[in-house]
Structure formats: structure tokens, C-alpha cells
C-alpha atoms as a PDB file:
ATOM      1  CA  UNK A   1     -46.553  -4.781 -13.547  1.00  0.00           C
ATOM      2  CA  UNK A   2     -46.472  -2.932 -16.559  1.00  0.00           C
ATOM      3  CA  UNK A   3     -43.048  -2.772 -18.714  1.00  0.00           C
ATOM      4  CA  UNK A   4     -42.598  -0.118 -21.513  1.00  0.00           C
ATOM      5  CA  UNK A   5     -40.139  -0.053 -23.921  1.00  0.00           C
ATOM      6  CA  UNK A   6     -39.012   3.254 -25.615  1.00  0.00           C
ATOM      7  CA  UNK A   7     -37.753   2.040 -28.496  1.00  0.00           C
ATOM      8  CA  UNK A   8     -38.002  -1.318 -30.639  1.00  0.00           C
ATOM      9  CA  UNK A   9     -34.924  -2.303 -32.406  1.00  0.00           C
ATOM     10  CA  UNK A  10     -33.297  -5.747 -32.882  1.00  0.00           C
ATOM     11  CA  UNK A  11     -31.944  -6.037 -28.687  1.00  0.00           C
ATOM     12  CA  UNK A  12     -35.780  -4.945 -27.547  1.00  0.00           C
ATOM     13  CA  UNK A  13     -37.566  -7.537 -29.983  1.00  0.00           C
ATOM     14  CA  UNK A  14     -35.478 -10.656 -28.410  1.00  0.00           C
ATOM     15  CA  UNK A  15     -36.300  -9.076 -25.227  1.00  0.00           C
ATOM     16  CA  UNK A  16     -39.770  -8.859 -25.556  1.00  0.00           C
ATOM     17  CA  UNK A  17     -40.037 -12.277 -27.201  1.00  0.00           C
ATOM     18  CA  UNK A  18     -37.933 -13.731 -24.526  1.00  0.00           C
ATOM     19  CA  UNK A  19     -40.263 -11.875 -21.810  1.00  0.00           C
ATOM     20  CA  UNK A  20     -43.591 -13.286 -23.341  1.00  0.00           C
ATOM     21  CA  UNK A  21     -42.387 -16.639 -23.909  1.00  0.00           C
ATOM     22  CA  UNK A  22     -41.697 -16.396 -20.035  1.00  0.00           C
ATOM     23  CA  UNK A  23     -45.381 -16.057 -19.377  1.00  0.00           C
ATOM     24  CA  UNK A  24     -45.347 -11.876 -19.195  1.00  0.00           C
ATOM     25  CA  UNK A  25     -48.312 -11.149 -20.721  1.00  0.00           C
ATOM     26  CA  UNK A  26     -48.317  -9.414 -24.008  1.00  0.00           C
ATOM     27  CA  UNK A  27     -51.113  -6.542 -22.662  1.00  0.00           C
ATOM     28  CA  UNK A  28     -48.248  -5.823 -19.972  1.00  0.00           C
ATOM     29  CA  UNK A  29     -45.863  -4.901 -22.332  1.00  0.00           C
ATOM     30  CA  UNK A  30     -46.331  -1.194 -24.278  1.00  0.00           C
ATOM     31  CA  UNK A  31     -44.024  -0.241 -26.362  1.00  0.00           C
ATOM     32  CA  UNK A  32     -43.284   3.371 -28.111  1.00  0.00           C
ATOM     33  CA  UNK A  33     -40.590   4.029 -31.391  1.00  0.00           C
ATOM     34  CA  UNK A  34     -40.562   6.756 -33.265  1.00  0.00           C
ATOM     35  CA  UNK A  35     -40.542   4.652 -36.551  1.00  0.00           C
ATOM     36  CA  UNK A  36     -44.075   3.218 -35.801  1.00  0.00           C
ATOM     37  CA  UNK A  37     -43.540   0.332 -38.237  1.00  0.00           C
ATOM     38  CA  UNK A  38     -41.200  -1.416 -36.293  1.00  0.00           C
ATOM     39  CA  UNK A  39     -43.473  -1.106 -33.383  1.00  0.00           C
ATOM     40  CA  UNK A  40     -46.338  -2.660 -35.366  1.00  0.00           C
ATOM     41  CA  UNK A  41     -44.282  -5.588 -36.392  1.00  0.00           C
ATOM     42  CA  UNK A  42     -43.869  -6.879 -32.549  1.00  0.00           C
ATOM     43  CA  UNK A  43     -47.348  -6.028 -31.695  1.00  0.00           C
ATOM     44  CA  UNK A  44     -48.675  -8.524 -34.945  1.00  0.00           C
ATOM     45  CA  UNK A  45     -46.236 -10.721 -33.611  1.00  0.00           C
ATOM     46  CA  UNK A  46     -46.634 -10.449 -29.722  1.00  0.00           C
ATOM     47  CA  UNK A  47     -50.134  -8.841 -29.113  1.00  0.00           C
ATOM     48  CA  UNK A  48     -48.428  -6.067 -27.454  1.00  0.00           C
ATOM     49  CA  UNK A  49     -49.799  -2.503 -27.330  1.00  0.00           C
ATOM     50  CA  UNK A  50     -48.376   0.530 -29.388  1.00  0.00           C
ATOM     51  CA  UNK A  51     -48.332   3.785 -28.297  1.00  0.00           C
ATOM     52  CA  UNK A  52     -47.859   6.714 -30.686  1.00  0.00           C
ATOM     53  CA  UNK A  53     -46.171   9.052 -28.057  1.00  0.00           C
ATOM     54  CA  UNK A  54     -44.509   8.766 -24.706  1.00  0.00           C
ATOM     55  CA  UNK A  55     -47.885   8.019 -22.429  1.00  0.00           C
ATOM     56  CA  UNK A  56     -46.001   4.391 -22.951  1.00  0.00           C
ATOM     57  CA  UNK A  57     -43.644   5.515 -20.313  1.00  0.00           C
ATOM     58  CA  UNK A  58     -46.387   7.767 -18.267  1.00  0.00           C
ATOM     59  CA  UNK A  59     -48.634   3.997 -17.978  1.00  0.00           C
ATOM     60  CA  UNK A  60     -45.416   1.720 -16.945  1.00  0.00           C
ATOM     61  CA  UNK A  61     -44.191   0.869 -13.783  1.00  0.00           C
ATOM     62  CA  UNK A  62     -41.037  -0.284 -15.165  1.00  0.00           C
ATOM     63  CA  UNK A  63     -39.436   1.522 -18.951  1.00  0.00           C
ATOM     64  CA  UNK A  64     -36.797   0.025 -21.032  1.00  0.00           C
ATOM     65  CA  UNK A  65     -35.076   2.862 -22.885  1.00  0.00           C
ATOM     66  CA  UNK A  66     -33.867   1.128 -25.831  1.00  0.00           C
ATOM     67  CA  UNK A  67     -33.568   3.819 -28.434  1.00  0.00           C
ATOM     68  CA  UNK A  68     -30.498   4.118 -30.770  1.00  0.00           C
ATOM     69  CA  UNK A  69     -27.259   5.453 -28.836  1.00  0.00           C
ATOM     70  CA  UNK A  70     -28.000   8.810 -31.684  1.00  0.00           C
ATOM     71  CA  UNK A  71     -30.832   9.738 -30.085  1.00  0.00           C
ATOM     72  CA  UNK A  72     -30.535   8.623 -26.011  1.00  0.00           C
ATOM     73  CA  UNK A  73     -29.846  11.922 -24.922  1.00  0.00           C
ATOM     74  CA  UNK A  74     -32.899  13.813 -26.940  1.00  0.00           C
ATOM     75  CA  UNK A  75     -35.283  11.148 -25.074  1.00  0.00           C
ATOM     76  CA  UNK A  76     -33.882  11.080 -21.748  1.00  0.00           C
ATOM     77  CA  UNK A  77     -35.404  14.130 -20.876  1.00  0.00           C
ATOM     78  CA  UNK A  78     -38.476  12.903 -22.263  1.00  0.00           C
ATOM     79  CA  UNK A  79     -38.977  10.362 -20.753  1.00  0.00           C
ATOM     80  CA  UNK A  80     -38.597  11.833 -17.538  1.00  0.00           C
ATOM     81  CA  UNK A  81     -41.387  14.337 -17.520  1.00  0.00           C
ATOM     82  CA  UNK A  82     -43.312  11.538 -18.822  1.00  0.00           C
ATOM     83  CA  UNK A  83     -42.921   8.982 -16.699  1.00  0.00           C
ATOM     84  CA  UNK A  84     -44.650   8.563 -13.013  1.00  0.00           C
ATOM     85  CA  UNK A  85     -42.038   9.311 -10.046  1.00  0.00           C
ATOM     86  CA  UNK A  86     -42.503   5.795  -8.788  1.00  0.00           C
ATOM     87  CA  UNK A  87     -41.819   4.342 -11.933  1.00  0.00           C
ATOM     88  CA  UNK A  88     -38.198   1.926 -12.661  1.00  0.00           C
ATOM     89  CA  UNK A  89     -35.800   2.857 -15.262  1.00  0.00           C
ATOM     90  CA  UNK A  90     -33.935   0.266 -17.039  1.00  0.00           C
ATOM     91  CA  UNK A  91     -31.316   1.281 -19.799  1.00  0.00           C
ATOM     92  CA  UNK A  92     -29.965  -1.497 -22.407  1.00  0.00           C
ATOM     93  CA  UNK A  93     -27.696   1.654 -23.736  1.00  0.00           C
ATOM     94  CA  UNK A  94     -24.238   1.277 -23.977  1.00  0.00           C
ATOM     95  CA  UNK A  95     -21.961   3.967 -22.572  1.00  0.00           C
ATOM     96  CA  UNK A  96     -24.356   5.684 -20.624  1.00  0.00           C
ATOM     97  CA  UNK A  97     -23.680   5.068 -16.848  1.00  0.00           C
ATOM     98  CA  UNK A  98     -26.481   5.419 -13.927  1.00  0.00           C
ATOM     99  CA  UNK A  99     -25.342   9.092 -12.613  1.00  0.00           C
ATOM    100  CA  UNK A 100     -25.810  10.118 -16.704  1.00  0.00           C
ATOM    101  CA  UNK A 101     -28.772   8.810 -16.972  1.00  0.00           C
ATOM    102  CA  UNK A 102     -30.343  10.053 -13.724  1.00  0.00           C
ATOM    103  CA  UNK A 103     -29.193  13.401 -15.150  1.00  0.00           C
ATOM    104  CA  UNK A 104     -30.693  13.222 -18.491  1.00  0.00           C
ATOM    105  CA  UNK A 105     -34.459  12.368 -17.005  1.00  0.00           C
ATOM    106  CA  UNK A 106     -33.894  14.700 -14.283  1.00  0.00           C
ATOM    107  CA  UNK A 107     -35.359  12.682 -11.814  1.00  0.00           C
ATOM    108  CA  UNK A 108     -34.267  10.678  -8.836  1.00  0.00           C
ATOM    109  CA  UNK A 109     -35.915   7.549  -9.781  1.00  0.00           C
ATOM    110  CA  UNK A 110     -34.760   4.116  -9.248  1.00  0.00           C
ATOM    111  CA  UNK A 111     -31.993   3.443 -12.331  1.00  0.00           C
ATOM    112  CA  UNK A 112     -31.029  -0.139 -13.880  1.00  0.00           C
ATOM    113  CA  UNK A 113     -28.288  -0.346 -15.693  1.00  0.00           C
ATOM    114  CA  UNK A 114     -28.338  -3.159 -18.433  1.00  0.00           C
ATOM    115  CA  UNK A 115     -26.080  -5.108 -20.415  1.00  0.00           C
ATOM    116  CA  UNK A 116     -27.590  -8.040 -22.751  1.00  0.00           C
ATOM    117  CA  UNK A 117     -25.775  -9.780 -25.786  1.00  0.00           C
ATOM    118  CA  UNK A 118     -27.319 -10.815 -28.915  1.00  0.00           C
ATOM    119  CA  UNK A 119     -28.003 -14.295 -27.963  1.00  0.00           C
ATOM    120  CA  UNK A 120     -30.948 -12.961 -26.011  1.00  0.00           C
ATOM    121  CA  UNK A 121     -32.097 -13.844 -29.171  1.00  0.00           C
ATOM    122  CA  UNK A 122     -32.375 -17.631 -28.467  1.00  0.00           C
ATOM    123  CA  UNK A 123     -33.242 -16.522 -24.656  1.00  0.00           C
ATOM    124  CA  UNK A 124     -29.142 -17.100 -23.960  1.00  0.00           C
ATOM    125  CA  UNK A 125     -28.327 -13.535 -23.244  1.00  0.00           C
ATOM    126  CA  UNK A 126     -25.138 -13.367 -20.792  1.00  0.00           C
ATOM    127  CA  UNK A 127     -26.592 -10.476 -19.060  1.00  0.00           C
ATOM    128  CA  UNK A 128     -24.772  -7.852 -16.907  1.00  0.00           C
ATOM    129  CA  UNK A 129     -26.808  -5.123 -14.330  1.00  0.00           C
ATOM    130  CA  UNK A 130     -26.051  -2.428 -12.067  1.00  0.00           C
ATOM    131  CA  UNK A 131     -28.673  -0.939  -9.936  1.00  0.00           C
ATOM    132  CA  UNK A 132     -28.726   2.283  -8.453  1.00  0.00           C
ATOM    133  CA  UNK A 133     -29.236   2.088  -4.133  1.00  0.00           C
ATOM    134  CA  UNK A 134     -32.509   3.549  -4.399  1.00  0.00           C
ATOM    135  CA  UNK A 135     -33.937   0.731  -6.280  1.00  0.00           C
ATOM    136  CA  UNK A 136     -36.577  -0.992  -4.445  1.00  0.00           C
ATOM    137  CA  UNK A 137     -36.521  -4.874  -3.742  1.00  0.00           C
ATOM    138  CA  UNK A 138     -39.550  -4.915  -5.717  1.00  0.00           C
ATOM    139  CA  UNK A 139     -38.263  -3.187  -8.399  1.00  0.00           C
ATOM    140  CA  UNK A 140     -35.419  -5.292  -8.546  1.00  0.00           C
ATOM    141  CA  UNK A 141     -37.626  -8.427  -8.566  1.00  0.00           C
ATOM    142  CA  UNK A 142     -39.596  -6.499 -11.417  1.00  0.00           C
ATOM    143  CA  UNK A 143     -36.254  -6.653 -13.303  1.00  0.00           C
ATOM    144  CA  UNK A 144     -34.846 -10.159 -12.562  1.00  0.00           C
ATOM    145  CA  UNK A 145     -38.464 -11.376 -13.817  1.00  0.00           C
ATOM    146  CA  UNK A 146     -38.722 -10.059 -16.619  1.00  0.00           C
ATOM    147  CA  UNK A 147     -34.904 -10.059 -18.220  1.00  0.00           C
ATOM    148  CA  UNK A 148     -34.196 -13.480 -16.313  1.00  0.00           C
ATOM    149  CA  UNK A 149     -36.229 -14.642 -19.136  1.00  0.00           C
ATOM    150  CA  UNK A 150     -33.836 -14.327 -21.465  1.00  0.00           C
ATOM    151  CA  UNK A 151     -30.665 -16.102 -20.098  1.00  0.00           C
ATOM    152  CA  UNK A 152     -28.354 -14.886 -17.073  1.00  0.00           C
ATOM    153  CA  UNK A 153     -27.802 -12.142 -14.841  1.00  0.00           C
ATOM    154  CA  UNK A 154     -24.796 -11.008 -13.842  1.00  0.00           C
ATOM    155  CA  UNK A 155     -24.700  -8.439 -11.033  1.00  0.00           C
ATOM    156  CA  UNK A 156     -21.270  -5.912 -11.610  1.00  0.00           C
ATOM    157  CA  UNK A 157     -20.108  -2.723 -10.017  1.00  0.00           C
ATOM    158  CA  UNK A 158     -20.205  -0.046 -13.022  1.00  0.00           C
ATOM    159  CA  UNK A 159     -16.204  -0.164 -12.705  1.00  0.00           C
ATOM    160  CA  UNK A 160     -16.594  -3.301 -14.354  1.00  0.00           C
ATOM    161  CA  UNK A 161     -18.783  -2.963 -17.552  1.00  0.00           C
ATOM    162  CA  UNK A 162     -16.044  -2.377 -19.590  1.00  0.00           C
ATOM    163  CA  UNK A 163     -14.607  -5.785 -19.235  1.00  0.00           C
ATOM    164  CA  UNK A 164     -17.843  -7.634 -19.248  1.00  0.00           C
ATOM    165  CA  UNK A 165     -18.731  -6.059 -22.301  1.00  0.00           C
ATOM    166  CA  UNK A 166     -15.514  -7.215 -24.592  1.00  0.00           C
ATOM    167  CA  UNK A 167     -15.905 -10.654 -22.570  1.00  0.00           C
ATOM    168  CA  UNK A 168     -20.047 -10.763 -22.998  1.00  0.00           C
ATOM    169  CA  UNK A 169     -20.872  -8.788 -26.014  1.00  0.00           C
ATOM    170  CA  UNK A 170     -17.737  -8.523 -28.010  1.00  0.00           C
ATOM    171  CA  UNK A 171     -16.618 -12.243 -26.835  1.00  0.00           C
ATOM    172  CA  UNK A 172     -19.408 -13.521 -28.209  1.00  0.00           C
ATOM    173  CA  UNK A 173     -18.141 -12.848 -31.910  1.00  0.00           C
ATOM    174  CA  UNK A 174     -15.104 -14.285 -31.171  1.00  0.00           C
ATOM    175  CA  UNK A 175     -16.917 -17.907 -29.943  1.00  0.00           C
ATOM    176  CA  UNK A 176     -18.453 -17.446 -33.597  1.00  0.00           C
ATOM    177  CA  UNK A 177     -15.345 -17.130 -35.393  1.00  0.00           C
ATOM    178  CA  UNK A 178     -13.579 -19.896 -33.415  1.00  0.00           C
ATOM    179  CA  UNK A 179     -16.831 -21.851 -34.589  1.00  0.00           C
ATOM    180  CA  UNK A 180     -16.800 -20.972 -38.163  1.00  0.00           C
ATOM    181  CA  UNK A 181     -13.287 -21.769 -38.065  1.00  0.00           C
ATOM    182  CA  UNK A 182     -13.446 -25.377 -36.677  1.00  0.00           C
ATOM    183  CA  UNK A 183     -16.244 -25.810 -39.470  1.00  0.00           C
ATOM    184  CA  UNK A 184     -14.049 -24.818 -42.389  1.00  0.00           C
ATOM    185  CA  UNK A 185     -11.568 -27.425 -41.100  1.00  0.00           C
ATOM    186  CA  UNK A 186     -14.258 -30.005 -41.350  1.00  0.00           C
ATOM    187  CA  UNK A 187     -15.024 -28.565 -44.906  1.00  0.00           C
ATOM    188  CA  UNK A 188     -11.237 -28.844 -45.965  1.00  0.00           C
ATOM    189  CA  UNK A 189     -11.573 -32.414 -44.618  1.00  0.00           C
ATOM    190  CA  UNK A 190     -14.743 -33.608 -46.287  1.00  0.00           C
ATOM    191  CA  UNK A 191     -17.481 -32.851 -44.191  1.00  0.00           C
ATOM    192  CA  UNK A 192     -20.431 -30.304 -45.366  1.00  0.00           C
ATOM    193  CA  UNK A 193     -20.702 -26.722 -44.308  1.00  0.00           C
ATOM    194  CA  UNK A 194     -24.239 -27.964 -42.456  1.00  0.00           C
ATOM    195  CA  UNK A 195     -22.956 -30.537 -40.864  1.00  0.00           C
ATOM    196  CA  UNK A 196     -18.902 -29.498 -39.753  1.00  0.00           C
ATOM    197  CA  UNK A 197     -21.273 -26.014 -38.108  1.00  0.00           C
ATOM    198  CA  UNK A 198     -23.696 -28.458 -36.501  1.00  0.00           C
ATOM    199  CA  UNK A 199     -20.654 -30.471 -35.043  1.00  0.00           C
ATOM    200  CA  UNK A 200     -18.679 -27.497 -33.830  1.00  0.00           C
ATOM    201  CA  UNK A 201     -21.867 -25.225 -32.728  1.00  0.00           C
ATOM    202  CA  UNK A 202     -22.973 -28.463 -30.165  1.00  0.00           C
ATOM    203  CA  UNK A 203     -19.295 -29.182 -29.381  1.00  0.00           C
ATOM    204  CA  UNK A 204     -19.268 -25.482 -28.391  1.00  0.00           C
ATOM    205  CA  UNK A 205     -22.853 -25.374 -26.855  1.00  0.00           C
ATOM    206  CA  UNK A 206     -21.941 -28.852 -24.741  1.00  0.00           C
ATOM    207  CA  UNK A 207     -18.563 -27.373 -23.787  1.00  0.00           C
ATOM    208  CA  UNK A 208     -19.749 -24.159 -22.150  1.00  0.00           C
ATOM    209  CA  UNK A 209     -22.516 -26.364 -20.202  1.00  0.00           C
ATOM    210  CA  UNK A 210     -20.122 -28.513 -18.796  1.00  0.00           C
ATOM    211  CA  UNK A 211     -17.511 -25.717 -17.638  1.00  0.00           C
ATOM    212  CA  UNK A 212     -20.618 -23.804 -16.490  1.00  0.00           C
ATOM    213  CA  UNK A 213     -22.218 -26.945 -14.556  1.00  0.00           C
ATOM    214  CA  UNK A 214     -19.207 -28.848 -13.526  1.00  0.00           C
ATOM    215  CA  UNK A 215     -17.012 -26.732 -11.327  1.00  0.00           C
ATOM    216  CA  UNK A 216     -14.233 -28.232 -12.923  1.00  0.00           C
ATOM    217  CA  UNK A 217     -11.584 -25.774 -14.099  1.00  0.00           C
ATOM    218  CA  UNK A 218     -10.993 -25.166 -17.812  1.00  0.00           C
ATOM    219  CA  UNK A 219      -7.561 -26.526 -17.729  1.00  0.00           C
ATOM    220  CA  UNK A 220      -8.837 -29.692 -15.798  1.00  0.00           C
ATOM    221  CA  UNK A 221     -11.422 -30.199 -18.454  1.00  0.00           C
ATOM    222  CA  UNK A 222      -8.597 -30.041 -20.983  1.00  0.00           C
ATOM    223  CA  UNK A 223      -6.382 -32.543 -18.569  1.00  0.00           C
ATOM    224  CA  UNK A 224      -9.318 -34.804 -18.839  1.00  0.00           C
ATOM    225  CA  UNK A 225      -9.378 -35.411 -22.675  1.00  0.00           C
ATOM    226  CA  UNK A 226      -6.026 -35.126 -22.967  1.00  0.00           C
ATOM    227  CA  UNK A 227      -4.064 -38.477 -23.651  1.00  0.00           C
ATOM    228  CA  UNK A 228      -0.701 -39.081 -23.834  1.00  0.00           C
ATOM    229  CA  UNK A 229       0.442 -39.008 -27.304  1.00  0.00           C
ATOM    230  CA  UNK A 230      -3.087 -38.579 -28.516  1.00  0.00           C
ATOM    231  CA  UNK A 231      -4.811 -36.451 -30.958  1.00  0.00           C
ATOM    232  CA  UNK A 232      -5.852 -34.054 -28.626  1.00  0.00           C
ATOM    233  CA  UNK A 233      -2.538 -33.085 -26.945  1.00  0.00           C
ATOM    234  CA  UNK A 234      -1.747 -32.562 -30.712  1.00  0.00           C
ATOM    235  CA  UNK A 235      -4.306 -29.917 -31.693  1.00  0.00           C
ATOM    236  CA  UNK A 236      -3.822 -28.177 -28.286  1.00  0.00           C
ATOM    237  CA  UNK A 237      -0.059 -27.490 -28.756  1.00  0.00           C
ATOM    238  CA  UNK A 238      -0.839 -26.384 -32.470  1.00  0.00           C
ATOM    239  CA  UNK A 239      -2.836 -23.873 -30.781  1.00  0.00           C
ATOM    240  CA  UNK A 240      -0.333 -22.728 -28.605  1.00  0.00           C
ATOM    241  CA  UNK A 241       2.533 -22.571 -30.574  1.00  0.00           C
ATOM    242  CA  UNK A 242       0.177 -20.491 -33.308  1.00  0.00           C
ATOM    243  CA  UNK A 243      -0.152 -17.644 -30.031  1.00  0.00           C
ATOM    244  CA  UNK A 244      -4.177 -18.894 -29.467  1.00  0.00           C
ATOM    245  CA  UNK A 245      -4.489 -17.846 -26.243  1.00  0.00           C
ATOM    246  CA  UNK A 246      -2.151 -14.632 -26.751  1.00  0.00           C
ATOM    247  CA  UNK A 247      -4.366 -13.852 -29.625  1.00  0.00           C
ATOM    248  CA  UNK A 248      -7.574 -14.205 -27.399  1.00  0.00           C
ATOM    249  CA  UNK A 249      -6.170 -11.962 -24.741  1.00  0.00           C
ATOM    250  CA  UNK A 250      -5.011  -9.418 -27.299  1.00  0.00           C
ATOM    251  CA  UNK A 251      -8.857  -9.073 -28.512  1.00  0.00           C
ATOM    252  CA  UNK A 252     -10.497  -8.467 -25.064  1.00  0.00           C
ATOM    253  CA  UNK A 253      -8.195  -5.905 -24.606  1.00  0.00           C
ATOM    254  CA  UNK A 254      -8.374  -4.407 -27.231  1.00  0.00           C
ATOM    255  CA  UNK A 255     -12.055  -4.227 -27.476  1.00  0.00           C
ATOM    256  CA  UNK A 256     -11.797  -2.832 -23.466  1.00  0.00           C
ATOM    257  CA  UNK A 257      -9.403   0.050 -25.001  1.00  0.00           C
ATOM    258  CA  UNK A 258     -11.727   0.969 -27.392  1.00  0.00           C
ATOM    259  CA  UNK A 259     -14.862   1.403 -25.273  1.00  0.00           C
ATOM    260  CA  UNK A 260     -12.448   3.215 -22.420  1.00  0.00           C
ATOM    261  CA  UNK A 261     -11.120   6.018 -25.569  1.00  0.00           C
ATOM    262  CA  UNK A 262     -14.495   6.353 -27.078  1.00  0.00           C
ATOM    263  CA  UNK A 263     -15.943   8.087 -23.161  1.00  0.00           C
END
């Protein structure tokens, strides 16, 4: 199975690097950008094979378009005289659904629609997909192998990309502000910057695993290291009486209204 990505910017490298760290082998992967040093810089650092046009997409069984969101439409159509009619199309653009896309290539080809975040950097991506009903089982497997390598998968309805998106990729700056937050309290009370983000990064990290592991509901979680007349019951109705949740609420919405008024 061959993969080619059109395009190599920032969201492509951690997939690639998450992809050969999976085992895909680096000769598997081509890759094609129109600024060729980018290109160069994951081949010296991958052993993957640069292509100076689009034969990256004519070779591939399976292409990534991954170009900026400027210049998606100018190489959909591209790409689909390019590419073989049995070939998979995976998008990681944002905004452009599977009935767009199909229309831009002009072709009837099997369509993934993908959503990573940036921790697909660390191969923690909270991935969301769509595929189109004539993607093969095959094809599908094609995809699940090579971007399961790079966290989870999360299988939506399009309806629903707008609200994984401020949850997944806009949520995700929110966990790092709640972070750097709970760090600068350790700062005000003595601790270093290193250390108070080390303590609230793995309290984070561990906290996550657990909800994700245990089955346990958030709120039970909370019950459970929540004494009476503790510390913790403390901190917690700090929180609420300064409007956290409220606040939280307020952001995925409003990140959801602005993706919904910028179609």
C-alpha cells in the first residue's frame, strides 16, 4: 500500500512520523509540496520519497491532501486527473465536506474525511473520520492502519464535525490553558515553572487515562477524592462559584459558532 501526501506542513509531518514509527515503511510513503524544501526536510528525516509534481498521487493507492486551506480548491482538481480511479482519498482539510471534495477531483472515488489534532504530534491525536459508502473495507483498513498510528479514531456522521472539532481541536487549547494555569499557581506558591508544568501536565495526562480506562463517570471520579471538609471540596467550589464550568461551555460554543458562520 502506497500513501501519498499532497502537501507537507506541520499536521502531515506528525502524521508521517507517527505512520513510520508504526512500522509503515518510509519507501511507502511519497510525498509532493509545492515548496520542495519542506518536502526534503521529512525525506532526510524519514527516508521518504519526493516527488516534484503530482505522479505522487498517480503512484498511491491511498493520497492525503494536506495542502493549506488557500490553495485546496486549485489542487483538488489536480489531483483528480492525476490520481488512478481505484485510488483512496483522504482529506485532513478543515471545512471541506465529502460531497465538496468529490466535486473538486471530479471523480467518484472512495472519500475519507479526516479530523486530527495537534497532539498527533506525540502520536495522541483525538482523531475524527467520515467515510463516504463507496469506500471499500480495504480501503478503510488502509486508513485505520495507517492514522491509527497516531492516537484514536473516532467514527462521526459529517453532522457532527462541528462539535468534535471545538471539543478535539479547539478543546485541546483549552486543556493547555487550564494546565498553564494550575502551573502558575504552583509558581505563586513556590514551586518552579519546570516542575508546577511537570506536576499539572501528568496530573492532567493520569486524569484523562483514568476517565478514559475506568468507566467511572467524571463526577464519580470527583465524588471519589472528595472529602468532607477537605481541600478538595474547597478548590472545586472555588471553581464553581468563579462560573468554571459555564466558562468551559461558553468556549465550545463559541468555537462551534464560529466554524458554522465561516461556511
Amino acid at each position: 500500500m502506497k500513501y501519498a501526501f499532497i502537501g507537507t506542513g506541520s499536521m502531515a509531518a506528525a502524521i508521517i512520523r507517527g505512520m513510520v514509527a508504526g512500522g509503515v515503511a518510509p519507501c511507502d510513503i511519497l510525498a509532493f509540496n509545492r515548496t520542495r524544501e519542506k518536502a526534503d526536510a521529512l525525506a532526510g528525516e524519514f527516508g521518504i520519497t519526493v516527488c516534484d509534481t503530482l505522479e505522487a498521487a498517480a503512484q498511491a493507492d491511498a493520497i492525503v491532501l494536506a495542502t493549506t486551506p488557500q490553495s485546496f480548491a486549485d489542487i483538488l482538481p489536480r489531483v483528480g486527473r492525476a490520481m488512478r480511479t481505484d485510488a483512496l482519498v483522504m482529506s485532513i482539510a478543515a471545512g471541506y465536506g465529502i460531497a465538496a471534495i468529490r466535486e473538486g477531483i471530479g471523480r467518484d472515488a472512495g472519500i475519507i474525511r479526516i479530523m486530527p489534532n495537534v497532539n498527533a504530534n506525540v502520536c495522541a491525536s483525538t482523531t475524527g473520520y467520515a467515510a463516504s459508502a463507496n469506500v471499500t473495507a480495504a480501503q478503510l483498513d488502509a486508513f485505520r492502519f495507517a492514522f491509527g498510528k497516531v492516537g484514536e479514531l473516532i467514527e462521526l456522521d459529517e453532522g457532527e464535525f462541528e462539535t468534535f472539532s471545538a471539543i478535539a481541536g479547539c478543546g485541546v487549547a483549552y486543556v493547555y490553558m487550564f494546565i498553564d494555569a494550575m502551573a502558575r499557581a504552583g509558581v505563586k506558591n513556590g514551586l518552579s515553572k519546570q516542575k508546577a508544568l511537570s506536576i499539572a501536565a501528568s496530573a492532567v495526562m493520569g486524569s484523562a487515562k483514568l476517565v478514559s480506562e475506568s468507566g467511572m463517570h467524571p463526577y464519580a471520579l470527583i465524588d471519589s477524592v472528595t472529602t468532607p471538609g477537605g481541600t478538595t471540596i474547597e478548590g472545586v467550589l472555588a471553581l464553581q462559584r468563579c462560573g468554571f464550568e459555564s466558562a468551559v461551555h461558553a468556549a465550545i460554543q463559541a468555537s462551534i459558532d464560529k466554524e458554522l458562520g465561516m461556511k
